[in-house]
N, C-alpha and C. Protein backbone atom coordinates (compact mmCIF):
# COMPACT_ATOMS: atom_id res chain seq x y z
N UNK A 1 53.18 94.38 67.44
CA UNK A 1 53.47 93.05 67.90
C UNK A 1 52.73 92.84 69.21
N UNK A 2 51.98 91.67 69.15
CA UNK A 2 51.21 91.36 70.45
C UNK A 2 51.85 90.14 71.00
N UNK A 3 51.67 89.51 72.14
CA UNK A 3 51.92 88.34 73.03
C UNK A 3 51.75 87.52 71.79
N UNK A 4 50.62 87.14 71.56
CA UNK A 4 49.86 85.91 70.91
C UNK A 4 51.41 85.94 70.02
N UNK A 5 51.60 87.10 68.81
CA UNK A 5 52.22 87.04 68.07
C UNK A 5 53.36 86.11 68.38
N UNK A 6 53.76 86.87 69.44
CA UNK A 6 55.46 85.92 69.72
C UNK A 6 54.94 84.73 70.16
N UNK A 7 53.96 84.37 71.02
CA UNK A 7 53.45 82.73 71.30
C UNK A 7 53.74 82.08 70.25
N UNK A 8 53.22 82.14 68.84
CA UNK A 8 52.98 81.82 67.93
C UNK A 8 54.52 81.94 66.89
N UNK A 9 54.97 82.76 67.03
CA UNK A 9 56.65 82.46 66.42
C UNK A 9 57.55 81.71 67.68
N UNK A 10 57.16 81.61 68.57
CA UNK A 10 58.10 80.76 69.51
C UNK A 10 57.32 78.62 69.38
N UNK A 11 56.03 78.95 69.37
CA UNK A 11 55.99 77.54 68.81
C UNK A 11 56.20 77.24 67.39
N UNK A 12 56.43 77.98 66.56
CA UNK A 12 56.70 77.53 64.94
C UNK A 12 58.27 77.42 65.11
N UNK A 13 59.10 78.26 65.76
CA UNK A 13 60.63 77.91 66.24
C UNK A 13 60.64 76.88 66.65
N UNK A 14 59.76 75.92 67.90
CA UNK A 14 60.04 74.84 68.29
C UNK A 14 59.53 73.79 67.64
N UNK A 15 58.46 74.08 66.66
CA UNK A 15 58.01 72.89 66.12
C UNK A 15 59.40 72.61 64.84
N UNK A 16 60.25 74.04 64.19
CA UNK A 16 60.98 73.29 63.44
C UNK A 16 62.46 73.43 63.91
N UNK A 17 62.25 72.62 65.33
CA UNK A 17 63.90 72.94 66.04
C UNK A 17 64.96 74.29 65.26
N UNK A 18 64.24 75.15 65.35
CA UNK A 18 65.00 76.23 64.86
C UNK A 18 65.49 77.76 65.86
N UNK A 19 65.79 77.11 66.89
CA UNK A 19 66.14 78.07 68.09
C UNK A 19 67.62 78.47 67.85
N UNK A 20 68.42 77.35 67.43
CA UNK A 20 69.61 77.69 67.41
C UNK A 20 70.29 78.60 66.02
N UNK A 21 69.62 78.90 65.52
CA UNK A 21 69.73 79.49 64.12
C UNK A 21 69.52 80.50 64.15
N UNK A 22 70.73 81.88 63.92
CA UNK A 22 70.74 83.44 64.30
C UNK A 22 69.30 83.68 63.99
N UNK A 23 69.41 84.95 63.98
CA UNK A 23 67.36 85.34 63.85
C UNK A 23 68.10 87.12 63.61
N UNK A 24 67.38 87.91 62.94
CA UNK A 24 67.75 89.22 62.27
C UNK A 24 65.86 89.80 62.34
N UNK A 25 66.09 90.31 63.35
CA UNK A 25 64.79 91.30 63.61
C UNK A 25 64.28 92.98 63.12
N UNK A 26 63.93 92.93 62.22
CA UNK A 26 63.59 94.77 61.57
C UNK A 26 62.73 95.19 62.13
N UNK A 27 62.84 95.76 63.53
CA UNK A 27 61.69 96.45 64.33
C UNK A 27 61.85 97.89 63.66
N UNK A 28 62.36 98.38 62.55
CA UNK A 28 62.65 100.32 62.28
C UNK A 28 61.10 100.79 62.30
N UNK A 29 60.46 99.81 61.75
CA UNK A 29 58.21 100.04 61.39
C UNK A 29 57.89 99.68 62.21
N UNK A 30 58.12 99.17 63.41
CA UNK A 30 56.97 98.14 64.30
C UNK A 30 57.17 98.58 65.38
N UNK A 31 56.26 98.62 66.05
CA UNK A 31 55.57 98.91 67.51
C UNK A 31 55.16 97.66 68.30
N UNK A 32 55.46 97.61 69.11
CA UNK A 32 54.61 96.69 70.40
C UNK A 32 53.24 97.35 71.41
N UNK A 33 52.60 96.55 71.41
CA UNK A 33 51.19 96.91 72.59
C UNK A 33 51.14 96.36 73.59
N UNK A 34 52.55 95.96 73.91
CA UNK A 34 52.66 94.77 75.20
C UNK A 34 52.77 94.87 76.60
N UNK A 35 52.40 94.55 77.14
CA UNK A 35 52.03 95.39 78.83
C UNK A 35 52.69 94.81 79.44
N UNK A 36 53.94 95.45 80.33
CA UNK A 36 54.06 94.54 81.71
C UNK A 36 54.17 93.05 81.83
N UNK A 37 53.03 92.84 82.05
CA UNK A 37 52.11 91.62 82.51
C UNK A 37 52.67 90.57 81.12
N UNK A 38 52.38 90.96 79.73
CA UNK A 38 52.89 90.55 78.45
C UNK A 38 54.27 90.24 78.30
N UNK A 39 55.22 90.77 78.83
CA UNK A 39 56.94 90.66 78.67
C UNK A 39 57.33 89.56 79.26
N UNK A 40 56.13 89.73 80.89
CA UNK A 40 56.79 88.66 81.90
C UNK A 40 56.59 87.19 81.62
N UNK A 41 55.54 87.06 80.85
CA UNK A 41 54.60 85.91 80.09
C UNK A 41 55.71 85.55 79.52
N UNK A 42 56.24 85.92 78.70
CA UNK A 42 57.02 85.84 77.15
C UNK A 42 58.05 85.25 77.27
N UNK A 43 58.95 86.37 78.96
CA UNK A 43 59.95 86.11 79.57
C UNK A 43 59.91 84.88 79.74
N UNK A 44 58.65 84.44 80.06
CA UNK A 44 58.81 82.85 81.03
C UNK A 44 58.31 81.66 79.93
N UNK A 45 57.86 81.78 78.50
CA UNK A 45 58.05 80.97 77.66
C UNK A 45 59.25 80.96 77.38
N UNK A 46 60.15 82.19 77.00
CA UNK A 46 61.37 81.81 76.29
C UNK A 46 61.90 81.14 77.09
N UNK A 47 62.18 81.71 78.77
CA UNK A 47 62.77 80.48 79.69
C UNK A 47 62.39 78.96 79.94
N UNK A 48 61.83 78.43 79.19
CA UNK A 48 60.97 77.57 79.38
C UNK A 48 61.73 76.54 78.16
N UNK A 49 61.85 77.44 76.80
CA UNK A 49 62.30 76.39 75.90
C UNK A 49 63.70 76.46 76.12
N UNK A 50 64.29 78.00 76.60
CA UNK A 50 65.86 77.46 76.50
C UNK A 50 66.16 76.48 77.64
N UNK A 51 65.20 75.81 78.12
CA UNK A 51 66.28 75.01 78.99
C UNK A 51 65.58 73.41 78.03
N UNK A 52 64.85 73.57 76.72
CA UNK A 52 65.23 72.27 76.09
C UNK A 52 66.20 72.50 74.96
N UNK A 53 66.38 73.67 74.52
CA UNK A 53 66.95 74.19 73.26
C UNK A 53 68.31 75.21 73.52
N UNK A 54 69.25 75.19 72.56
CA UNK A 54 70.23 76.52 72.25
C UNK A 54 69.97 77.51 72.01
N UNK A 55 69.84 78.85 72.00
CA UNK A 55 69.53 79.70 71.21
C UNK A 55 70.54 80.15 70.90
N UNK A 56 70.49 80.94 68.99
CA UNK A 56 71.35 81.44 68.55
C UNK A 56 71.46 83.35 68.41
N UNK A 57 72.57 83.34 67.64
CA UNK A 57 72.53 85.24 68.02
C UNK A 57 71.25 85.96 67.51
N UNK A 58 71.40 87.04 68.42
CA UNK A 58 69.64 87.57 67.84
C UNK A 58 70.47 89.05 67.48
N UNK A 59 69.63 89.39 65.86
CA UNK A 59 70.27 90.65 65.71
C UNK A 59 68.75 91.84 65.72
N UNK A 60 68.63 93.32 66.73
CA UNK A 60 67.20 93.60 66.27
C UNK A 60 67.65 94.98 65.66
N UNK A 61 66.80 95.18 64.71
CA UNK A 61 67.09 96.72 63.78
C UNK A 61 65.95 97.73 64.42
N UNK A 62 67.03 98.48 64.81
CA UNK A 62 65.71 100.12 65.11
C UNK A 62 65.63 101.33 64.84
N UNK A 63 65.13 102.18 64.89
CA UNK A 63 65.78 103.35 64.64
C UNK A 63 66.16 103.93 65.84
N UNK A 64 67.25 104.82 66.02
CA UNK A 64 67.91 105.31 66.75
C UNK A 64 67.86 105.73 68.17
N UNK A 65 65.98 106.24 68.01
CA UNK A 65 65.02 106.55 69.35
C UNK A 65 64.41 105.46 69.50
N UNK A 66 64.16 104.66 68.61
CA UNK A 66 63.18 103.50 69.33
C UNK A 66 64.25 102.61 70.06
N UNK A 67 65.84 102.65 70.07
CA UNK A 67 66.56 101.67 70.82
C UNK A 67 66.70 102.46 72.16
N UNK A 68 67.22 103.97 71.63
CA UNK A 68 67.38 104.52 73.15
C UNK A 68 65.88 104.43 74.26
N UNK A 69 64.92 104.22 73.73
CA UNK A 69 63.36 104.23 74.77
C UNK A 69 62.94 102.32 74.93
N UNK A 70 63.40 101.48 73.97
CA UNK A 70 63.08 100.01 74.01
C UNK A 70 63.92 99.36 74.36
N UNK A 71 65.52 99.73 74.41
CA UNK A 71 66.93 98.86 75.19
C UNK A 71 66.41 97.96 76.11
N UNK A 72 66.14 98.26 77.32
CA UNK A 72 65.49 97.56 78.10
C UNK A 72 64.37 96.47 77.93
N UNK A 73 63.38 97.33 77.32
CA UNK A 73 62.59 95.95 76.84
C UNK A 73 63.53 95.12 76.27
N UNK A 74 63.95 95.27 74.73
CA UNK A 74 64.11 94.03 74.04
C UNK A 74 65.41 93.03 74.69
N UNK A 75 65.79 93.95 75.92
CA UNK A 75 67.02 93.08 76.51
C UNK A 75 66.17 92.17 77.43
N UNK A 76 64.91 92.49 78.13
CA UNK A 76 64.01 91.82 78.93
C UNK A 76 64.19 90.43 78.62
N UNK A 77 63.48 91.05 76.04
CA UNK A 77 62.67 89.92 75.91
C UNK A 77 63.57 88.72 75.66
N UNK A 78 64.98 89.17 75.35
CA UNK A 78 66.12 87.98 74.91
C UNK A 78 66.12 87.33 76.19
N UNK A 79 66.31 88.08 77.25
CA UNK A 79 66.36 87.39 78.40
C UNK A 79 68.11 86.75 78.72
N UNK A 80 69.02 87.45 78.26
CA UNK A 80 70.39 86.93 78.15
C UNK A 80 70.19 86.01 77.62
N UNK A 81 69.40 84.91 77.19
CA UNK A 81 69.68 83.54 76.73
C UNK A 81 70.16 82.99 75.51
N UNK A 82 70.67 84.02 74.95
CA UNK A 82 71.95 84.32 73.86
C UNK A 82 72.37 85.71 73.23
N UNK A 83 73.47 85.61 72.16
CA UNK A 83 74.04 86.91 71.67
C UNK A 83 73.20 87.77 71.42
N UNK A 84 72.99 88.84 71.93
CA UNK A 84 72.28 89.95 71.69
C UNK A 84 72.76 91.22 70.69
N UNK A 85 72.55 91.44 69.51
CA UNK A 85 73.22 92.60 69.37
C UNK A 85 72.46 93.83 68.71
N UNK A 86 72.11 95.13 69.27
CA UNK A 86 71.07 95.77 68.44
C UNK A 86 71.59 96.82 68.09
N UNK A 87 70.94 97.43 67.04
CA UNK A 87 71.45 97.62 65.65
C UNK A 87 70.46 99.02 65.33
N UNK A 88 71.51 100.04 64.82
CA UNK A 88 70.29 101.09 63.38
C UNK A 88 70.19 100.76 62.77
N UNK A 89 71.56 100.05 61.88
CA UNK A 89 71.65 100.02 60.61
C UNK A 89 71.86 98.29 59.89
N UNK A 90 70.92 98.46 59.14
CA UNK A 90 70.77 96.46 58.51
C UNK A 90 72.19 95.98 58.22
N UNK A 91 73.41 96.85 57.61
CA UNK A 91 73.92 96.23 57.53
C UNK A 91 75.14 96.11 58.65
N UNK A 92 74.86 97.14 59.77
CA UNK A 92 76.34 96.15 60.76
C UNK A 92 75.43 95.67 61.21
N UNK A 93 73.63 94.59 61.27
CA UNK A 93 73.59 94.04 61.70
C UNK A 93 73.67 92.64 61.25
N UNK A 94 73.85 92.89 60.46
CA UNK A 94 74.02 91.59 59.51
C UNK A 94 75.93 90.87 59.34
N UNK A 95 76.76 92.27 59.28
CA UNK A 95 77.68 91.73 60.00
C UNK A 95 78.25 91.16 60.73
N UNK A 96 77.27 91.56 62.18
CA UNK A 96 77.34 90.92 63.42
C UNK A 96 77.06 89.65 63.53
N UNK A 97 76.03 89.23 63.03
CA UNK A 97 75.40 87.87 62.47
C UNK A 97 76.35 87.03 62.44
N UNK A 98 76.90 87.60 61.62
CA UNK A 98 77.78 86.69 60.46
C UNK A 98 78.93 86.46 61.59
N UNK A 99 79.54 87.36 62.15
CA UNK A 99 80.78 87.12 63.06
C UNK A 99 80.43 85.97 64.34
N UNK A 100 79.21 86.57 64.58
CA UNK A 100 78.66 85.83 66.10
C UNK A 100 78.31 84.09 64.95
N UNK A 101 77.72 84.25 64.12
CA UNK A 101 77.67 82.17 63.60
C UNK A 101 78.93 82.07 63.50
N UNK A 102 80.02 82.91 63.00
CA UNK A 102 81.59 82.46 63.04
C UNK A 102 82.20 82.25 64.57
N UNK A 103 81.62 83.20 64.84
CA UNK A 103 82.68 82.42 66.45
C UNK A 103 82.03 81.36 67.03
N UNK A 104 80.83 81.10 66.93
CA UNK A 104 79.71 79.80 67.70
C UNK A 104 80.40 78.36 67.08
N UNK A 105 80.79 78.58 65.40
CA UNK A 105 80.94 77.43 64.78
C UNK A 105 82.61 77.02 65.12
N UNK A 106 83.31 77.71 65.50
CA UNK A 106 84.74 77.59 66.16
C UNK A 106 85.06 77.47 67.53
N UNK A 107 84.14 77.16 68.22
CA UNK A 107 83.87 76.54 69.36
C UNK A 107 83.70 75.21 69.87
């Protein structure tokens, strides 16, 4: 995963107002090449749309070592600006999903 990449899924999110709509991430295969310099960028698009948009729960799948060495990053890249919940296994993350659109919609 490069910058451009997420540039490019963060304007296809905004072109189809789809920020507020959970999102279920399978990082268990994928790697990032993102530097520093790349996070802070990213950081400051996502801050940029959540202050026109909601965002909804984000669920990311990893394997076990890639959360204990990437925690930090991928907490960077949410940026608190909604439910965060990360995950080994697809299906409590998909659980989580499901609980976090249930409590949003009872609000």
């Amino acid at each position: 995963m490069r910058l451009s990449d997420l540039e490019a899924f963060l304007h296809a999110l905004a072109s189809e107002s789809a920020f507020a709509y959970p999102k279920l991430f399978d990082a268990q295969h994928g790697f990032t090449g993102m530097s520093e310099s790349d996070v802070s960028i990213y950081a400051g698009m996502v801050s940029g749309f959540a202050t026109l948009s909601k965002f909804g729960p984000c669920a990311v799948i990893a394997s076990k070592d890639s959360i204990a060495s990437h925690r930090p990053l991928i907490t960077q890249l949410m940026l608190g600006k909604r439910p965060l919940g990360i995950f080994s296994d697809m299906g409590d993350a998909e659980r989580w999903i499901r609980r976090a659109r249930r409590a949003k919609q009872s609000h």
